[in-house]
N, C-alpha and C. Protein backbone atom coordinates (compact mmCIF):
# COMPACT_ATOMS: atom_id res chain seq x y z
N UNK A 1 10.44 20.61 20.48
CA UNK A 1 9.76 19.46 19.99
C UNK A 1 10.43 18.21 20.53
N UNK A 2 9.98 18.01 21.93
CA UNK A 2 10.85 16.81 22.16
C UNK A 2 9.99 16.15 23.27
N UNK A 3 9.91 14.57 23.14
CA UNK A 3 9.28 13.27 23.59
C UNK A 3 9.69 12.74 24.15
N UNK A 4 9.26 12.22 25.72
CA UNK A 4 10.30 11.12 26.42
C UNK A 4 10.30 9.95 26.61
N UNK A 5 11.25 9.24 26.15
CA UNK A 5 10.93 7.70 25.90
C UNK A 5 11.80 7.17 26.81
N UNK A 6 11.88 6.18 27.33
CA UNK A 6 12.86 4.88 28.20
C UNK A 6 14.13 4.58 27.14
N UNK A 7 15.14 4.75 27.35
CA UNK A 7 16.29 4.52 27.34
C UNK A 7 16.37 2.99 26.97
N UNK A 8 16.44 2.87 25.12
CA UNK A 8 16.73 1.62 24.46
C UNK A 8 17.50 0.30 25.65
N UNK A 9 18.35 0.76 26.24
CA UNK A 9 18.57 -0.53 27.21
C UNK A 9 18.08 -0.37 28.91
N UNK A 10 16.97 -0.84 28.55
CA UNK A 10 15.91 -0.42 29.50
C UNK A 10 16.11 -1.08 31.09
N UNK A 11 17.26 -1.57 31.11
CA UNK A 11 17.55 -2.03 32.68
C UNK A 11 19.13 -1.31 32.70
N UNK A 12 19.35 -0.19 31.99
CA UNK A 12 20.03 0.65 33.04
C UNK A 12 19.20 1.65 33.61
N UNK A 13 20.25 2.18 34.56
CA UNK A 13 19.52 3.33 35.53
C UNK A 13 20.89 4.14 35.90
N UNK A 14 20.33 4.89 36.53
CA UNK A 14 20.64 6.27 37.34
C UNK A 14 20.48 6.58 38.81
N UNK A 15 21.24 6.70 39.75
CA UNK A 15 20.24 6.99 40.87
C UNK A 15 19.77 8.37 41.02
N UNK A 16 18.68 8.48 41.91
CA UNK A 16 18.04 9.65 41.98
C UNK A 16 19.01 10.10 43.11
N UNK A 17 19.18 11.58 42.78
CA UNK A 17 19.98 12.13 43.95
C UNK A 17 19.25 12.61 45.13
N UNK A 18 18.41 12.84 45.20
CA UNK A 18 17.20 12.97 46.15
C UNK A 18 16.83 11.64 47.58
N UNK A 19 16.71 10.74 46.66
CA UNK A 19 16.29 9.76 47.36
C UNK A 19 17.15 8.29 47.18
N UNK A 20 18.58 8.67 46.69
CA UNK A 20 18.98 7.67 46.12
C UNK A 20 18.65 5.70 45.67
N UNK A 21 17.40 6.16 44.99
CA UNK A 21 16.94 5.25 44.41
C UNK A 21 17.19 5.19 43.05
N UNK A 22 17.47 3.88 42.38
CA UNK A 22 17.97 3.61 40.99
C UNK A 22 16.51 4.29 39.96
N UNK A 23 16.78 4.71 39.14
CA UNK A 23 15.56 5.10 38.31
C UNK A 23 16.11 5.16 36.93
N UNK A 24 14.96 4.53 35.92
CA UNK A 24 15.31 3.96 34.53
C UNK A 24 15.77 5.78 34.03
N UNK A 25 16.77 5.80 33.18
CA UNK A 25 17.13 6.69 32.01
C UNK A 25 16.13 7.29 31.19
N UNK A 26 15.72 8.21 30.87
CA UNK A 26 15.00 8.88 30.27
C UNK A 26 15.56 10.09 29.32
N UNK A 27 15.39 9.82 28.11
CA UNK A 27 16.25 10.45 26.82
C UNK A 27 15.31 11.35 26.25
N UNK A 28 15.63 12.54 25.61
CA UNK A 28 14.88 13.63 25.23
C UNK A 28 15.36 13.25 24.10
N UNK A 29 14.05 12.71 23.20
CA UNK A 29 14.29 12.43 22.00
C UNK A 29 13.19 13.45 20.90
N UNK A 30 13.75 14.47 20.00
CA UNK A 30 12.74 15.33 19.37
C UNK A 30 11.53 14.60 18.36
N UNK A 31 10.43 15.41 19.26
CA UNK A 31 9.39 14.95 18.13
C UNK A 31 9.70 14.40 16.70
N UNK A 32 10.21 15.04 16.10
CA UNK A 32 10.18 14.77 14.61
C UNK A 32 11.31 13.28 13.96
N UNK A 33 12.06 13.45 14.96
CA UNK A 33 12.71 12.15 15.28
C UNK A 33 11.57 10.79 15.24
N UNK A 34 10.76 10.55 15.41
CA UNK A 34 8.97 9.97 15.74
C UNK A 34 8.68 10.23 14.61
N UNK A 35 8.61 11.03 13.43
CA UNK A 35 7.99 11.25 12.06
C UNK A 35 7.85 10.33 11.21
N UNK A 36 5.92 9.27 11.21
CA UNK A 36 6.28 7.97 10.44
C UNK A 36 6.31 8.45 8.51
N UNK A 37 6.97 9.82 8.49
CA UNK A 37 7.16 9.67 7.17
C UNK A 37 6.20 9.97 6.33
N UNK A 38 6.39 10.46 4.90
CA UNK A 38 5.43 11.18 4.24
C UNK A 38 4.74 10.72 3.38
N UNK A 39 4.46 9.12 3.29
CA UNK A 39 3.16 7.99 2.99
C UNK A 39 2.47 8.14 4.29
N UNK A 40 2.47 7.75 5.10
CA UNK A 40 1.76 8.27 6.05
C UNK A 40 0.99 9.69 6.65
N UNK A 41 1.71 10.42 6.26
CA UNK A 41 1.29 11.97 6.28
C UNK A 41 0.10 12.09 5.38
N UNK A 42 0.54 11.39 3.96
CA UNK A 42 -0.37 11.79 2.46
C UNK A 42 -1.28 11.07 3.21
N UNK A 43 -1.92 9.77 3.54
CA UNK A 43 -2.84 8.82 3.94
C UNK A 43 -3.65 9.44 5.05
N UNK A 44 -2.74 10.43 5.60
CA UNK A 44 -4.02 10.67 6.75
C UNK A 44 -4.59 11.84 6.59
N UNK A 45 -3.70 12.70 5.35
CA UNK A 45 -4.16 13.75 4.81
C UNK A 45 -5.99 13.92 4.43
N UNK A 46 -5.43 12.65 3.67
CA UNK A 46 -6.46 12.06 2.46
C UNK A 46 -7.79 11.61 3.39
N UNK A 47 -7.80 11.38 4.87
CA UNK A 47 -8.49 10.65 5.16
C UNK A 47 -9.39 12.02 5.76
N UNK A 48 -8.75 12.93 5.97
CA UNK A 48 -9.50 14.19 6.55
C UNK A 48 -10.14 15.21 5.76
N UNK A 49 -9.17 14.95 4.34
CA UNK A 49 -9.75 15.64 3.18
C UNK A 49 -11.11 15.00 3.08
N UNK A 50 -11.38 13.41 2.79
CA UNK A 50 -13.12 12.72 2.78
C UNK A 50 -13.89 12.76 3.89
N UNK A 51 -13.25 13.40 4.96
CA UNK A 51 -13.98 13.82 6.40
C UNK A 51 -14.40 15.05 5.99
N UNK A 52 -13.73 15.95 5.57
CA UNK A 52 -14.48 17.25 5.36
C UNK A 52 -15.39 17.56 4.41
N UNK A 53 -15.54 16.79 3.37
CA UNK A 53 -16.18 16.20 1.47
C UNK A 53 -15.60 17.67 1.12
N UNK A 54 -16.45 18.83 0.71
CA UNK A 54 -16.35 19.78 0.43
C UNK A 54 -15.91 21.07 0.45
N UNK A 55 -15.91 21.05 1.94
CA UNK A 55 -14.87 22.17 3.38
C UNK A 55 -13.76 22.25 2.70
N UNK A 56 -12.96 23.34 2.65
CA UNK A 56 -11.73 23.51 2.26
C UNK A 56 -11.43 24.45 3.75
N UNK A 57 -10.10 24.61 4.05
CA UNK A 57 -9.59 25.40 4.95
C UNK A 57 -9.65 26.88 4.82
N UNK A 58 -9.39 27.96 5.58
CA UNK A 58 -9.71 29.25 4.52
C UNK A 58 -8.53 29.59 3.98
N UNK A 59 -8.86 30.55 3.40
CA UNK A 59 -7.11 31.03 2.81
C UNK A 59 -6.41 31.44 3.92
N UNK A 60 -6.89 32.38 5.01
CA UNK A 60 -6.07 32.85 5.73
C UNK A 60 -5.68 31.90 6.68
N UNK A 61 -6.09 30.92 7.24
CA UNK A 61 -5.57 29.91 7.87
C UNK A 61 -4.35 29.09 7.08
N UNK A 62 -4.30 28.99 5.51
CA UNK A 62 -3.55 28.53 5.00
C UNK A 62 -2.44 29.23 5.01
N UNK A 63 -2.69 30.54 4.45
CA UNK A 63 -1.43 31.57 4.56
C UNK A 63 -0.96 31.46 5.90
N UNK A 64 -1.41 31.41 7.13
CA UNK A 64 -0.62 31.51 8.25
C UNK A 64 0.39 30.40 8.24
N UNK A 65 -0.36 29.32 7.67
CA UNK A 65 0.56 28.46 7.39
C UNK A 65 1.51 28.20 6.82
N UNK A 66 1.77 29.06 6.16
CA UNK A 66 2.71 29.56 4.65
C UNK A 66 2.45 28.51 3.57
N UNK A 67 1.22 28.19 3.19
CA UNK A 67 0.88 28.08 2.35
C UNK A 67 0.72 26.27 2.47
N UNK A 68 0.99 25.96 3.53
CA UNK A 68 1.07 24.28 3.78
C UNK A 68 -0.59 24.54 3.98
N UNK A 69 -1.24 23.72 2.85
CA UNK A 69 -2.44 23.61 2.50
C UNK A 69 -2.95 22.25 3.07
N UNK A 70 -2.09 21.78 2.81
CA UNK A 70 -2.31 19.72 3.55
C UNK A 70 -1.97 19.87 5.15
N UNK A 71 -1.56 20.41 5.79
CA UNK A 71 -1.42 21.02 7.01
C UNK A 71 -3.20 21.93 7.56
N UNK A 72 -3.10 22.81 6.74
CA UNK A 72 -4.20 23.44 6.98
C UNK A 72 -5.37 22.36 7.19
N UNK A 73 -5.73 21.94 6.41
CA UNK A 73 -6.82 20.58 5.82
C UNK A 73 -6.99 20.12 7.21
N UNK A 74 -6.07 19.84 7.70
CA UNK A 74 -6.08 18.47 8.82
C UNK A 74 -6.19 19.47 10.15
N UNK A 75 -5.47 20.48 10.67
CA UNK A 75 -6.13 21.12 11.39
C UNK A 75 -7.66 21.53 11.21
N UNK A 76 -7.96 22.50 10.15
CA UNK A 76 -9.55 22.48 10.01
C UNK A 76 -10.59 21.29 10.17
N UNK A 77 -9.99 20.09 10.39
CA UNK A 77 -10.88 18.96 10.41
C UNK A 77 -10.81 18.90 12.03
N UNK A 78 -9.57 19.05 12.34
CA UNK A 78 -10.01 18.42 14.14
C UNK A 78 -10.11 19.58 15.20
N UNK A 79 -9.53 20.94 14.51
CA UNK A 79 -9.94 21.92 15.66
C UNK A 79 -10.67 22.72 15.64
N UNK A 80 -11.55 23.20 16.73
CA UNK A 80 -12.95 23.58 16.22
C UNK A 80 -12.49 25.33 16.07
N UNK A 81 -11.40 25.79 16.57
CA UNK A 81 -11.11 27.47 15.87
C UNK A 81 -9.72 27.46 15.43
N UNK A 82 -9.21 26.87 14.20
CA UNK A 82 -8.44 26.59 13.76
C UNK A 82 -7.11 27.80 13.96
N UNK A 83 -7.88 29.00 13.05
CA UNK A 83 -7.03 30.04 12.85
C UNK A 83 -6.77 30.85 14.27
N UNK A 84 -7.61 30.65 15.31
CA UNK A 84 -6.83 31.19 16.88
C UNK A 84 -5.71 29.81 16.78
N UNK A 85 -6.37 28.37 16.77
CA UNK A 85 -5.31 27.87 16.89
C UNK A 85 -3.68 27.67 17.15
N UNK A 86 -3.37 27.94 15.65
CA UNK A 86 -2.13 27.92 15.02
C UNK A 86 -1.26 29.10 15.69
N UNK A 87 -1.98 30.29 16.28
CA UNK A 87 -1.12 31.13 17.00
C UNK A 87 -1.04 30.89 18.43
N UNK A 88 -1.80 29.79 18.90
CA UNK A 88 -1.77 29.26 20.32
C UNK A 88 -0.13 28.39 20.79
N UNK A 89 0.57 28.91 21.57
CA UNK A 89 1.50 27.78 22.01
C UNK A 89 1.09 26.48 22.42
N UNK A 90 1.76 25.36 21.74
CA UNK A 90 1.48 24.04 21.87
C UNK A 90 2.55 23.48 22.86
N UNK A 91 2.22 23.07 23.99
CA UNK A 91 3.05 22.18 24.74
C UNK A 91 3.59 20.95 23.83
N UNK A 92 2.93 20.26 23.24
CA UNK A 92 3.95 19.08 22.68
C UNK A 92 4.91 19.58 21.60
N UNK A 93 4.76 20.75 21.35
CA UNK A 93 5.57 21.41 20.40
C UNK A 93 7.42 22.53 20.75
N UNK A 94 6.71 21.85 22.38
CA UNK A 94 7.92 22.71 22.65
C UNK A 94 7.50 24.15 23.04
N UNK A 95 6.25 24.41 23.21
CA UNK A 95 5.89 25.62 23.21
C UNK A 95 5.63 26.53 22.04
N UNK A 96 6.76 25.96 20.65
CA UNK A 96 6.29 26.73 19.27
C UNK A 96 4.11 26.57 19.04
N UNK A 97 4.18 27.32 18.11
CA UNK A 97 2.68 27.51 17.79
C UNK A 97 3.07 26.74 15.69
N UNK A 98 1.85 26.67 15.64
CA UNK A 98 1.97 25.47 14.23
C UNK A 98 2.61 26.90 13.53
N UNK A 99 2.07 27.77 13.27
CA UNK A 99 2.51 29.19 12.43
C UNK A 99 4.21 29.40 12.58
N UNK A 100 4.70 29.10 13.67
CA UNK A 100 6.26 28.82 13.71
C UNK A 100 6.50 27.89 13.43
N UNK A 101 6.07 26.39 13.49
CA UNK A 101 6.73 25.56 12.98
C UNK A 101 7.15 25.38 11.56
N UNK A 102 6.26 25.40 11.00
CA UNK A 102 6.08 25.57 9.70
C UNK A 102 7.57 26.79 8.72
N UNK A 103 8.11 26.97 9.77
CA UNK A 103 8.94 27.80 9.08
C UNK A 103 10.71 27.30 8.98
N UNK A 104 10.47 25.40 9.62
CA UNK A 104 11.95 24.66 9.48
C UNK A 104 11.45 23.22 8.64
N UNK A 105 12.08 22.96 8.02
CA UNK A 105 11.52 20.77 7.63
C UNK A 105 11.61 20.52 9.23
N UNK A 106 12.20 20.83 10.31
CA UNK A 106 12.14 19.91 11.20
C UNK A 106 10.50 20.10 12.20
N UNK A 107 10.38 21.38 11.60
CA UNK A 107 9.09 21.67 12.65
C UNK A 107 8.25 21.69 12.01
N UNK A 108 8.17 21.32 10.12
CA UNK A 108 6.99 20.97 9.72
C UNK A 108 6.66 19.06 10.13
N UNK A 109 7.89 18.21 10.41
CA UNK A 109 7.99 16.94 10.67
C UNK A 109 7.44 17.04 11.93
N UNK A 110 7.53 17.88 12.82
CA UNK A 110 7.10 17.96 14.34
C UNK A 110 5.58 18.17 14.40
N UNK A 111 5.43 19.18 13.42
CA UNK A 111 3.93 19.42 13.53
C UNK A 111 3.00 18.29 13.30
N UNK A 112 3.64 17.66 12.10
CA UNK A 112 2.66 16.64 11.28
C UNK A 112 2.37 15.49 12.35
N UNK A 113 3.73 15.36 13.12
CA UNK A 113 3.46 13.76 14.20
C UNK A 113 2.76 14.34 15.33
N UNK A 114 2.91 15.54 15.65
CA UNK A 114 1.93 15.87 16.63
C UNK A 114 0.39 16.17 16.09
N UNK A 115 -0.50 16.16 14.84
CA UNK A 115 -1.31 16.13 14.67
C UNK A 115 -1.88 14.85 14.49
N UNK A 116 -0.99 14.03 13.58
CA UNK A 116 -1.12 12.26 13.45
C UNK A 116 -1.10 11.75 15.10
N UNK A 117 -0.68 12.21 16.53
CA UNK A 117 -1.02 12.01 17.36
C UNK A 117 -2.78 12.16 17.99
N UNK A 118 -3.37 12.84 17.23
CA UNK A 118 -4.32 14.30 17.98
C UNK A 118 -5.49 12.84 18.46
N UNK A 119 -5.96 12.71 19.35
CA UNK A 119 -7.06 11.55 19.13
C UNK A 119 -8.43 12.37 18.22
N UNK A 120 -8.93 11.31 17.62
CA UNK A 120 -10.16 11.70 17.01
C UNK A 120 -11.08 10.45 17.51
C-alpha cells in the first residue's frame, strides 16, 4: 500500500545514474499514511448508503469482508461484480485484494483511501 509523492523539500534532487541528470526525490509513502480519517470515511459511507436507498450488500460479500459492512456498502455501490472483486489483486493496494486487507487497521485504512479515491 504505497503512493508516490515529491519529496517535502521539493528542490532537492538526486542524480540519475543513467543519464546523470538531477531528478526530484521521490518517497514511498504508504497509502494509509493518506487516510483522511474516520469522519470522512462515515460521510462518504453515508453518501453511498442514499445512493443505493434500499440495496444492501449481500451477506457473502460482507463476510468476505469479515464482516466490515460499511466497507461492503461502498464497494457494492461502485463495482459492478463486487464479490469477484474483493478477491481480485488491486495494484494501488500493493497487489493485496480488499479480502486481505481487511485483516490489519493498516489495510483496512488503505482500503478505505483507496476507495474514497475510486472516481464516480
Amino acid at each position: 500500500m504505497v503512493n508516490l509523492r515529491r519529496h517535502e523539500n521539493f528542490g532537492e534532487s538526486e542524480p540519475n545514474r543513467a543519464t546523470n541528470i538531477q531528478c526530484p526525490l521521490i518517497i514511498l509513502v504508504p497509502l494509509e499514511d493518506h487516510y483522511l480519517g474516520d469522519s470522512a470515511w462515515k460521510n462518504f459511507v453515508m453518501a453511498h448508503r442514499k445512493e443505493l436507498a434500499n440495496e444492501k450488500p449481500s451477506s457473502d460479500l460482507v463476510s468476505a469482508l469479515s464482516g466490515h459492512e460499511d466497507i461492503a456498502t461502498v464497494i457494492h455501490s461502485i463495482v459492478v461484480d463486487p464479490e469477484e472483486w474483493v478477491k481480485r489483486s488491486i495494484p494501488a493496494l500493493d497487489g493485496l485484494n480488499a479480502a486481505d486487507c481487511v485483516k490489519t487497521p493498516n489495510g483496512v485504512k488503505s482500503l478505505r483511501e483507496c476507495l474514497m479515491r475510486f472516481p464516480v
